[in-house]
Protein backbone atom coordinates (compact mmCIF):
# COMPACT_ATOMS: atom_id res chain seq x y z
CA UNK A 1 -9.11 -1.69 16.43
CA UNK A 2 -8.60 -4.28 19.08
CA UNK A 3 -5.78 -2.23 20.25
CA UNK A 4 -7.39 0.98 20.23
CA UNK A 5 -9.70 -0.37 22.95
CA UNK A 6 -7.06 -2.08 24.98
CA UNK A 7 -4.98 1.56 24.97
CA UNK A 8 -8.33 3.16 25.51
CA UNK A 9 -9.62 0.98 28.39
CA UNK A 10 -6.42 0.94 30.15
CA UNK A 11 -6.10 4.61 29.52
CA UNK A 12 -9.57 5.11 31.40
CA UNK A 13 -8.62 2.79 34.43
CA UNK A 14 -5.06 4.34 34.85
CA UNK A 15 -5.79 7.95 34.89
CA UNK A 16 -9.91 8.55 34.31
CA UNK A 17 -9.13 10.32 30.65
CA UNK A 18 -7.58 8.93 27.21
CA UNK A 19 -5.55 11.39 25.53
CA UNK A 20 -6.22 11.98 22.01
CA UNK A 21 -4.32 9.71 20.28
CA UNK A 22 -3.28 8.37 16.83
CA UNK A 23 -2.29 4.41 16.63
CA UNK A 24 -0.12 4.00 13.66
CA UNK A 25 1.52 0.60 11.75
CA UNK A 26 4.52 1.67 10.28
CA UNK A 27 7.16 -0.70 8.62
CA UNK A 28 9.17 -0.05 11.89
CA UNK A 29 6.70 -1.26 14.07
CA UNK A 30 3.65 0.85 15.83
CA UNK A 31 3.49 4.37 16.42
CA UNK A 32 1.96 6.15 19.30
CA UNK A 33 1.31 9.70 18.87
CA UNK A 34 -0.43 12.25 21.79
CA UNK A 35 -0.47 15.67 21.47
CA UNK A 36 0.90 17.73 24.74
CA UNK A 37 -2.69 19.57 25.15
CA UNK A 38 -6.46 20.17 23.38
CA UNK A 39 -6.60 23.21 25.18
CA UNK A 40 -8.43 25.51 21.99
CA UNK A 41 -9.10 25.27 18.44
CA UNK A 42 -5.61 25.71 17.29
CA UNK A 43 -4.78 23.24 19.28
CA UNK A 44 -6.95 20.51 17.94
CA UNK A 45 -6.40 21.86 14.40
CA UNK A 46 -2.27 21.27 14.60
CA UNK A 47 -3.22 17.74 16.41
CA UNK A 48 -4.92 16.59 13.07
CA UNK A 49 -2.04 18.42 11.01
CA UNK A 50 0.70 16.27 12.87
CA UNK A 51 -1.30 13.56 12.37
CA UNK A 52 -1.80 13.47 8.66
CA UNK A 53 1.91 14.62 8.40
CA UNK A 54 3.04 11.31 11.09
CA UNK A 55 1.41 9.07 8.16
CA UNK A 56 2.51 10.45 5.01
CA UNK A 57 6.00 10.87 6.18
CA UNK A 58 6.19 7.10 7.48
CA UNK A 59 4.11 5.69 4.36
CA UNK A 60 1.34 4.68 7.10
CA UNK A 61 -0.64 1.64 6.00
CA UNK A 62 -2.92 1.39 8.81
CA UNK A 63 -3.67 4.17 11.22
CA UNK A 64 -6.61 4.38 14.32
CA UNK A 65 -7.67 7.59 15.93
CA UNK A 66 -8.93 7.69 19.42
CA UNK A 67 -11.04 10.54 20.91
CA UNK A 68 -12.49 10.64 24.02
CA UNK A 69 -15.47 13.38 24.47
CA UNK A 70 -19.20 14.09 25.15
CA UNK A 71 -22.36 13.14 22.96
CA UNK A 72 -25.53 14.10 22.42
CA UNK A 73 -28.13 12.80 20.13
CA UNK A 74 -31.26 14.56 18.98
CA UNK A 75 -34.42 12.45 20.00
CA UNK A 76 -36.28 10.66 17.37
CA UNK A 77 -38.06 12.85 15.30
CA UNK A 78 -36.39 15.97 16.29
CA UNK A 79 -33.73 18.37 15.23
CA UNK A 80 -30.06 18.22 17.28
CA UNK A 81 -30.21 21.72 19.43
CA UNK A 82 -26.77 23.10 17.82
CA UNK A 83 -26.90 26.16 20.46
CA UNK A 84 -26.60 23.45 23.19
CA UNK A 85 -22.83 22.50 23.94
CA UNK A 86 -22.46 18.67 24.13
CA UNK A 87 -20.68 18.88 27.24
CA UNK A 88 -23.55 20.80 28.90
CA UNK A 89 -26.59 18.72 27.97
CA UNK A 90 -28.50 17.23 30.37
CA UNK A 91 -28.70 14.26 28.08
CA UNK A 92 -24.97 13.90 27.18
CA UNK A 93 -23.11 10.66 26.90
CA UNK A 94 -19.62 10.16 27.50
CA UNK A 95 -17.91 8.49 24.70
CA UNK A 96 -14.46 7.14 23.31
CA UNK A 97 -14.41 7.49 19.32
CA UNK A 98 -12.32 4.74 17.60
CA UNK A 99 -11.81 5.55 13.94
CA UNK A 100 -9.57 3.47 11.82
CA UNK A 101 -8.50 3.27 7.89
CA UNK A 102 -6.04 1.26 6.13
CA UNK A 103 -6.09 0.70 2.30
CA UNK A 104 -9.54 0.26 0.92
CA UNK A 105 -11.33 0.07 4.21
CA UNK A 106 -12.55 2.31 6.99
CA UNK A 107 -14.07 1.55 10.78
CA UNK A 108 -15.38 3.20 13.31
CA UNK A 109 -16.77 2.66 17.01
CA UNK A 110 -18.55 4.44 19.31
CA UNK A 111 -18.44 3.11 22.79
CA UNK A 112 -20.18 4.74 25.83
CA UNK A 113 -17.71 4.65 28.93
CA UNK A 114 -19.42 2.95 32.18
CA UNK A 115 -18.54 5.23 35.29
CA UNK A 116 -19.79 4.00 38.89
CA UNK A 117 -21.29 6.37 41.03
CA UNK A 118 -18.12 7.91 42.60
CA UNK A 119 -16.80 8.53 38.96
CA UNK A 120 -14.35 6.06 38.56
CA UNK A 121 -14.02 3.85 35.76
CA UNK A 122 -16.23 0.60 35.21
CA UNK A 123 -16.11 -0.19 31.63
CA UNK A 124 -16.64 0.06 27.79
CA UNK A 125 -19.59 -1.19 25.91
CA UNK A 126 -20.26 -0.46 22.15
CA UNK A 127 -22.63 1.86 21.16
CA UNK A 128 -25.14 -0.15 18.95
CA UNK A 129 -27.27 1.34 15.72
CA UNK A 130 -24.37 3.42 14.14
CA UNK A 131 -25.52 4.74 10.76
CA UNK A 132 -23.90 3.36 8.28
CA UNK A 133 -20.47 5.07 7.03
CA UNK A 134 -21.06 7.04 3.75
């Protein structure tokens, strides 16, 4: 996981995005795995395919997904607007997703990226009061 936030922070500072990416351990060493483009649905779909088929076909003991993308949270008390897109909501956040598994154990961290007020990259700080994974 520690890595996933090194490759996601350097990611941010070298060229203001992180591309969705898969970290992998594999009894040759790590694996790195970006698709070319998100730019639809099919898209996304074959990213997850390639992924699954990256770890079954190198007997992947460890593996960490990282997703960069936009956030919004219903307010206390109140339903999530599902008509609203995440990306156009006034109250959006701007997140990198950090999702990990390896035998008998699965992570996950939210952590809101820092901009200035130019845009650039600042930082990373972890998003606190995750529910609990089911």
């Amino acid at each position: 996981m520690l890595m996933a936030f090194d490759f996601a922070e350097f990611s941010l500072r070298a060229g203001r995005q992180i591309p969705p990416t898969l970290l992998a351990v594999t009894k040759k060493g790590p694996l790195f795995f970006t698709p070319a483009s998100l730019q639809d649905d099919r898209s996304k779909d074959d990213f997850a395919d390639t992924a699954r088929l990256i770890c079954i076909a190198y007997q992947v003991p460890a593996a960490v997904m990282i997703l960069e993308s936009w956030m919004k949270m219903a307010a206390e008390g109140e339903r999530l607007d599902m008509d609203e897109r995440p990306s156009e909501a006034m109250d959006r956040h701007e997140v990198v997703m950090v999702m990990g598994e390896a035998a008998g154990t699965t992570q996950r961290k939210i952590f809101k990226i820092i901009r200035m007020d130019v845009g650039g990259f600042f930082g990373l700080t972890e998003w606190e009061g995750l529910p609990a994974m089911v």
